[in-house]
Protein backbone atom coordinates (compact mmCIF):
# COMPACT_ATOMS: atom_id res chain seq x y z
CA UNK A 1 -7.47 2.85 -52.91
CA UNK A 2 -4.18 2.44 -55.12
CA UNK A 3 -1.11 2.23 -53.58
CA UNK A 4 0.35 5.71 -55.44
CA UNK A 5 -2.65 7.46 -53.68
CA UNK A 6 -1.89 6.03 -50.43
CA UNK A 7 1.60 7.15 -50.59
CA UNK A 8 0.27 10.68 -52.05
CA UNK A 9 2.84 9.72 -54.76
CA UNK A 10 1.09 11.27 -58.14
CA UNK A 11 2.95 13.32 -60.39
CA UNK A 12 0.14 15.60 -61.55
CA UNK A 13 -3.29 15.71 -61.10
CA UNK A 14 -4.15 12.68 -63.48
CA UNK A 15 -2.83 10.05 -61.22
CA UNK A 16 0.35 9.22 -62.48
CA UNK A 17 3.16 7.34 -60.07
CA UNK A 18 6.20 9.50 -59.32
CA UNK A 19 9.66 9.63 -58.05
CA UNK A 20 8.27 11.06 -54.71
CA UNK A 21 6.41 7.77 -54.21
CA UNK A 22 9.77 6.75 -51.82
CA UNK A 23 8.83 9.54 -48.77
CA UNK A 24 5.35 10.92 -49.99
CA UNK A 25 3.35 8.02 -48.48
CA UNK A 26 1.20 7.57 -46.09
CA UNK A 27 3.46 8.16 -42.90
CA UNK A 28 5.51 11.39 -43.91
CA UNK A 29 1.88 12.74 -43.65
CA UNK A 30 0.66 11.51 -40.52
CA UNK A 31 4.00 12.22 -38.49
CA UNK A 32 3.62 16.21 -40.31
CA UNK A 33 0.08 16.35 -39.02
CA UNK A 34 1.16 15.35 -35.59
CA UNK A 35 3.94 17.84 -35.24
CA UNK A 36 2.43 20.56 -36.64
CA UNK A 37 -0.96 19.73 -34.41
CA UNK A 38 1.64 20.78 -31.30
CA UNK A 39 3.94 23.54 -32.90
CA UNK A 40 4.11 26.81 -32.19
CA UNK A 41 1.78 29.01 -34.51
CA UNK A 42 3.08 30.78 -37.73
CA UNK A 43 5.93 28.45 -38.43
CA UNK A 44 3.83 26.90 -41.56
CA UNK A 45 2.42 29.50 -43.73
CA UNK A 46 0.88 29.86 -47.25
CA UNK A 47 2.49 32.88 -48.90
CA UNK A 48 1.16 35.00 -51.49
CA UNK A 49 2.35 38.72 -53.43
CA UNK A 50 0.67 40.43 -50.79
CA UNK A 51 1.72 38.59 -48.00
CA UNK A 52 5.70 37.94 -49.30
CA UNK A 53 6.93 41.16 -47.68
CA UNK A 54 5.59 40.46 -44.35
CA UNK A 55 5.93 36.41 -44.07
CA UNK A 56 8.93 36.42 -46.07
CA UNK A 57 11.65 39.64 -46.04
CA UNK A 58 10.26 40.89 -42.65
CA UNK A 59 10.44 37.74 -41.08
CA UNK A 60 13.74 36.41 -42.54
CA UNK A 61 14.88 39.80 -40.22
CA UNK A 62 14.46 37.21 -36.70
CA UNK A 63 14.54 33.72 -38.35
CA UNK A 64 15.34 31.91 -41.45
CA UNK A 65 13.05 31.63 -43.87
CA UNK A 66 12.58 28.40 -46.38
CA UNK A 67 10.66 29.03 -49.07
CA UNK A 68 8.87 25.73 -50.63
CA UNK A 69 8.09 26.25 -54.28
CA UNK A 70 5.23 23.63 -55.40
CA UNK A 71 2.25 22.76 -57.13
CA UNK A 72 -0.50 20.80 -57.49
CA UNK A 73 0.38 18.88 -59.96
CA UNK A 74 3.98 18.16 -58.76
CA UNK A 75 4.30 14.60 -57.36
CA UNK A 76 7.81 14.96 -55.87
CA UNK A 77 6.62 18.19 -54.33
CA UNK A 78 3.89 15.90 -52.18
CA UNK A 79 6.46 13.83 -51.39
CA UNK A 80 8.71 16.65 -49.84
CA UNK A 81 6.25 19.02 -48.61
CA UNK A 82 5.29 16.64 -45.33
CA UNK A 83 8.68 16.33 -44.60
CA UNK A 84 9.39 20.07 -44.30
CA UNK A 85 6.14 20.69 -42.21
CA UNK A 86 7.40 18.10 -39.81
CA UNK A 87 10.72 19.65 -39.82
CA UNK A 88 9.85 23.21 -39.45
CA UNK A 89 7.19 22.27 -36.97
CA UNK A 90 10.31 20.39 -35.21
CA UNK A 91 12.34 23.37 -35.08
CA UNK A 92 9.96 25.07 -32.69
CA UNK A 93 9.80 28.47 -34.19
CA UNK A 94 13.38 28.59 -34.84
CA UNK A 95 12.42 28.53 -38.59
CA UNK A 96 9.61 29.40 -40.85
CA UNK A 97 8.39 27.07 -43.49
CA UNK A 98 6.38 29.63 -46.16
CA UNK A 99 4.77 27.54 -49.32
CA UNK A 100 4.44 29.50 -52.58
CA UNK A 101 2.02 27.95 -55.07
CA UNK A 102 3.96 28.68 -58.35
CA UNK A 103 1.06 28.85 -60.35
CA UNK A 104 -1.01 30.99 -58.25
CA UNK A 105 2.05 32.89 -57.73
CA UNK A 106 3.75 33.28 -61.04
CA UNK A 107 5.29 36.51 -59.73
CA UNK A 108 7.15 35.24 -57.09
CA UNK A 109 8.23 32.06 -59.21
CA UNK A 110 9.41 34.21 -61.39
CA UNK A 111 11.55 36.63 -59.13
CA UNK A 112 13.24 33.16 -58.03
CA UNK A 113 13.80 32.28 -61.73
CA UNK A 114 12.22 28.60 -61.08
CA UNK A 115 13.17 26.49 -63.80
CA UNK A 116 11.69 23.32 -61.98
CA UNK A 117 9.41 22.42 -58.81
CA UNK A 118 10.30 21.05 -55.94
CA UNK A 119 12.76 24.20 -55.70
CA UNK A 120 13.66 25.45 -52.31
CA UNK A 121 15.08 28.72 -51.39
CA UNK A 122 16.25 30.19 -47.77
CA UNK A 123 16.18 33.70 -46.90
CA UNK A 124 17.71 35.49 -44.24
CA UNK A 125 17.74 39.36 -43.72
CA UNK A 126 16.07 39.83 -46.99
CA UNK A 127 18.55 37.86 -48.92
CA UNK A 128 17.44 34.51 -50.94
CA UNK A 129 20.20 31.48 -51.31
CA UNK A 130 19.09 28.72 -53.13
CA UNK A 131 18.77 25.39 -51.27
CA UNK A 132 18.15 22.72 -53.18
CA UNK A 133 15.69 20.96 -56.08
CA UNK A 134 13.55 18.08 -56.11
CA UNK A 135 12.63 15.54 -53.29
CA UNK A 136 15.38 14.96 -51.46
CA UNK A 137 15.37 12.15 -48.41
CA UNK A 138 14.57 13.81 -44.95
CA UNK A 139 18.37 13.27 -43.74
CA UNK A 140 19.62 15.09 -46.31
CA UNK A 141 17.14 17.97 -45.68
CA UNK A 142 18.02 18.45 -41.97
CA UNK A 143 21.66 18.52 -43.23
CA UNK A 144 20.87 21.38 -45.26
CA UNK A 145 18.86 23.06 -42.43
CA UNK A 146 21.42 22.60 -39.93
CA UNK A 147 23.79 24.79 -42.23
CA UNK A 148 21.35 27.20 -42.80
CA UNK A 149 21.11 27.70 -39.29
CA UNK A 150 24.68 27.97 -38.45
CA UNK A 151 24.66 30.50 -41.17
CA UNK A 152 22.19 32.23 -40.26
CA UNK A 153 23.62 32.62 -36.45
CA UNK A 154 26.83 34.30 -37.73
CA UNK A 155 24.48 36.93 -39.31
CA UNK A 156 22.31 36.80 -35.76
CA UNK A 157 19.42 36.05 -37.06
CA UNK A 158 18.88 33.63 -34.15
CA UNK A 159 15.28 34.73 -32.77
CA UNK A 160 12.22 32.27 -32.39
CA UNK A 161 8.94 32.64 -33.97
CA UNK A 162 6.36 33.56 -31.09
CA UNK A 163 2.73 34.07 -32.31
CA UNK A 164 2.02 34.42 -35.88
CA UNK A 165 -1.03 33.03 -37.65
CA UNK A 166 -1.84 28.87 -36.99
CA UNK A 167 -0.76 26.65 -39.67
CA UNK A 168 -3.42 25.07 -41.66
CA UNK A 169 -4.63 21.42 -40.57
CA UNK A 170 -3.60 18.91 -42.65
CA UNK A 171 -5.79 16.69 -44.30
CA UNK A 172 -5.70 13.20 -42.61
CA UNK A 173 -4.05 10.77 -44.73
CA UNK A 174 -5.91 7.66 -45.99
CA UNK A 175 -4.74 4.27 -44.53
CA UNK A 176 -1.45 2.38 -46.29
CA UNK A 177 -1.55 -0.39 -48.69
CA UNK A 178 -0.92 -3.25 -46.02
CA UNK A 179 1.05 -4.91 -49.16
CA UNK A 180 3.28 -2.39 -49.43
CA UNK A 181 4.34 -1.94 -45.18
CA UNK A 182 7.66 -3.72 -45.75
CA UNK A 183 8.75 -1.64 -48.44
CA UNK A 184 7.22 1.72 -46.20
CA UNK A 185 9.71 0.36 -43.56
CA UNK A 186 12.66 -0.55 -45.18
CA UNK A 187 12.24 2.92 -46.95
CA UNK A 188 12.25 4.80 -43.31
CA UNK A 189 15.50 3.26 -42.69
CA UNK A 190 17.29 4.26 -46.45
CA UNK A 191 17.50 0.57 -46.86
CA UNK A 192 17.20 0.43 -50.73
CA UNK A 193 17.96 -3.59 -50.97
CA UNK A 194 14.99 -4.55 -47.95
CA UNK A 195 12.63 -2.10 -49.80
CA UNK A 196 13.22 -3.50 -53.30
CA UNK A 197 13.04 -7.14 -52.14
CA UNK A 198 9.45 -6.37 -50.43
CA UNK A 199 8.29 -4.58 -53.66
CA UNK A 200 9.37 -8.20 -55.37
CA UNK A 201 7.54 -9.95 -52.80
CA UNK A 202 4.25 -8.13 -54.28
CA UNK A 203 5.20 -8.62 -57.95
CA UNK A 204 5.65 -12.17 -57.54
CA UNK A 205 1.85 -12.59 -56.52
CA UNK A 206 0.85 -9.66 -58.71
CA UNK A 207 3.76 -9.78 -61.52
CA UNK A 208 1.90 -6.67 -63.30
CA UNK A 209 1.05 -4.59 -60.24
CA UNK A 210 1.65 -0.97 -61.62
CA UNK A 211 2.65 0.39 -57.99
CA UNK A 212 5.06 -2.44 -57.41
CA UNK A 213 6.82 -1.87 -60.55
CA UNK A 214 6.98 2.02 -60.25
CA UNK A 215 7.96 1.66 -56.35
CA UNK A 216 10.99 -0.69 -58.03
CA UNK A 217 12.22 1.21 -60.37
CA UNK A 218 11.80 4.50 -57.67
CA UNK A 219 14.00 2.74 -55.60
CA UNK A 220 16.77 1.48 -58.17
CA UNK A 221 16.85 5.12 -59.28
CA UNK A 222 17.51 6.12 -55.51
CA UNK A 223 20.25 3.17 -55.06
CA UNK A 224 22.12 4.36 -57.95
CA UNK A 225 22.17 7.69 -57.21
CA UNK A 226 23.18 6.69 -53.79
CA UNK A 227 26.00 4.18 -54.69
CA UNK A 228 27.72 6.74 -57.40
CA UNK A 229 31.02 7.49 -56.33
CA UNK A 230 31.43 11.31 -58.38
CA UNK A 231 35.25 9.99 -58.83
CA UNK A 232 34.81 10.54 -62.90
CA UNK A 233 32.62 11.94 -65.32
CA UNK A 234 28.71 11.27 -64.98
CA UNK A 235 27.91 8.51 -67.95
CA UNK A 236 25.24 9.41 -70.09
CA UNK A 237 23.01 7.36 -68.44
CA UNK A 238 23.87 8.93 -65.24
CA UNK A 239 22.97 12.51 -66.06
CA UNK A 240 19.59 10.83 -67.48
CA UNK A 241 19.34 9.74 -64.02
CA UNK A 242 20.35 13.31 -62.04
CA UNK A 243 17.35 14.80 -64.46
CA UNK A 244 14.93 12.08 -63.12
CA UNK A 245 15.47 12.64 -59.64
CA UNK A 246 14.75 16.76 -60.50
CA UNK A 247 11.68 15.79 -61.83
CA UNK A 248 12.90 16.77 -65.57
CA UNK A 249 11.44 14.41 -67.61
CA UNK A 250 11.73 16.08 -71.10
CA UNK A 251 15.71 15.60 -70.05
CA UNK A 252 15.50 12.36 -68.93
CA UNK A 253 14.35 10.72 -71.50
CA UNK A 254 16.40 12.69 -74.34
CA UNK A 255 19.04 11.33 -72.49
CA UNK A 256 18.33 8.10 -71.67
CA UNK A 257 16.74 7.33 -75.37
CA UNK A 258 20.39 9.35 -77.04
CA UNK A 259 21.87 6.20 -75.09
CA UNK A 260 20.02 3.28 -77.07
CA UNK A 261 20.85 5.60 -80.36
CA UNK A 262 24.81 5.41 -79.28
CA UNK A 263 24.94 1.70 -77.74
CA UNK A 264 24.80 -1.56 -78.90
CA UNK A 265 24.71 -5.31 -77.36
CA UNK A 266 23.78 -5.18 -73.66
CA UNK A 267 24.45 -1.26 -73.15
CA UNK A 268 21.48 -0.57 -75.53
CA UNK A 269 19.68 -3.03 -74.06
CA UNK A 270 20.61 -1.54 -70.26
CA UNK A 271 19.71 2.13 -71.64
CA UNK A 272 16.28 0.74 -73.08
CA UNK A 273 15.50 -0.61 -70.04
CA UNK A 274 16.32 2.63 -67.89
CA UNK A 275 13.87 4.47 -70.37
CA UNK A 276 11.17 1.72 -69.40
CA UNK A 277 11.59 2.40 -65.48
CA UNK A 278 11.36 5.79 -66.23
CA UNK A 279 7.79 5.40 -67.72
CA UNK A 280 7.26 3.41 -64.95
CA UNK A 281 8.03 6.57 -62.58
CA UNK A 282 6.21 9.33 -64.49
CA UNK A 283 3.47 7.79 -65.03
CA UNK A 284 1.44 9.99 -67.55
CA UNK A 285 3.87 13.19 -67.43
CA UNK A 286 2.82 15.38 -70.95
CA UNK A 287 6.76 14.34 -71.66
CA UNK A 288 6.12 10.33 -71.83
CA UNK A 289 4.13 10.31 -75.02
CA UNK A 290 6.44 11.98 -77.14
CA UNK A 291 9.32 9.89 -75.32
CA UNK A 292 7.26 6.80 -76.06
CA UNK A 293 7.30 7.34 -79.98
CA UNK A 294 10.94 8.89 -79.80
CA UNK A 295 12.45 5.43 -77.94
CA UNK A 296 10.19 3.65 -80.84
CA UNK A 297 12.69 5.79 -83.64
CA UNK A 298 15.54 4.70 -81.83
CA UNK A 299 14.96 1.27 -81.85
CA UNK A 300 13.02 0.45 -85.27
């Protein structure tokens, strides 16, 4: 089995390596399906039109509720959807986790005015605040959560879930890559440098490994997000990146592509290359064909 299945890391349906491929892999999924195998009932729940009132406004009356906006096809919502279940099942019922297919559920998508998936919403006494978009890493997540519960203790909604309906099982996950265990590890800890080196260690056996090269370029995405000071404007190159990490591809690669039109010498050459990693990391997105002739434009 390929590594991006291992690490439930595709960006649609067809396959394709994503940005989730960092967190989605193999043990986000197996520590969510052992929490949620011991928490209390109703704190993971599938939520539909007819069920919103009841799972959603009623409940955000006792506890927060976090609403998880995904899809199918959404790679980066794979990677983050394990790491909520394991948080919410964490919190013990002080919480509710309720998922929202967006395309079974257009309604409720569209009462949220979702633009792009992974998009996640609180709500407490009836009132949504958005959260956050895209996969974020877990320790930023509980940061977020810990707010939202502080906030939602002025407002006393401090109650714990008791009862409700059992979360669904989740599937088992399919055993890791043993390759790739270094990188899984050094990607636990946030250390970008330790994960990139073990992805290196693969390409220099396999030098045109597809998973190596995507898990790379994931994770010099991630560093340079990480290592960007905010102390002046975003460079162009830099918003092409903030798009990437949402997921938004068509942006991305306007962006990123705009950049070899502008530059010349070695920042053209630096701004083709970021538009290669990023067909690296969406594999076979609808947006990479049409990026693929555009970067062709810019450069002949």
């Amino acid at each position: 089995m390929r590594h991006n299945e291992d690490m439930a890391a595709s960006i649609n349906a067809r396959g394709a390596v994503d940005l989730g491929a960092l967190a989605a892999q193999k043990s986000n999924q197996q520590k969510a399906a052992a929490a949620l195998a011991t928490a209390p009932p109703g704190v993971v729940v599938d939520v539909t039109v007819e069920t919103f009132q009841d799972r959603v406004i009623d409940q955000s009356m006792t506890v927060p509720v976090v609403l998880d906006l995904w899809a199918e096809w959404c790679g980066p919502c794979k990677q983050l959807s394990p790491i909520l279940e394991k948080l919410a099942a964490e919190g013990a019922g002080s919480w509710v986790l309720a998922k929202v297919d967006v395309d079974a559920e257009q309604q409720i998508a569209a009462a949220f005015q979702v633009q792009s998936i992974p998009s996640v919403f609180a709500v407490i006494k009836g009132q949504p605040i958005p959260l956050f978009q895209g996969a974020l890493p877990e320790g930023q997540i509980r940061q977020f959560l810990e707010e939202l519960l502080r906030v939602a203790a002025e407002q006393g909604v401090a109650g714990t879930i008791v009862g409700g309906e059992p979360a669904p099982a989740p599937e088992e996950a399919p055993p890791g890559d043993p390759r790739f265990e270094a990188a899984y590890t050094a990607i636990e800890q946030g250390d970008w440098t330790a994960a990139r080196a073990a992805y290196e260690a693969v390409l220099a056996v396999a030098p045109n490994d597809p998973d190596a090269l995507a898990g790379r370029a994931i994770v010099d995405l991630y560093q340079r997000a990480e290592h960007r000071d905010g102390s002046t404007s975003p460079a162009p190159l830099d918003l092409a990146d903030d798009a990437a990490l949402r997921g938004a591809w068509e942006e991305a690669f306007a962006l990123a592509i705009q950049g070899v039109r502008d530059a010349s010498g070695d920042e053209r050459e630096a701004a083709r290359a970021r538009v290669l990693d990023y067909f690296l990391i969406a594999g076979d997105d609808p947006a990479v064909p049409r990026a693929r002739t555009s970067l062709a434009s810019a450069l002949f």
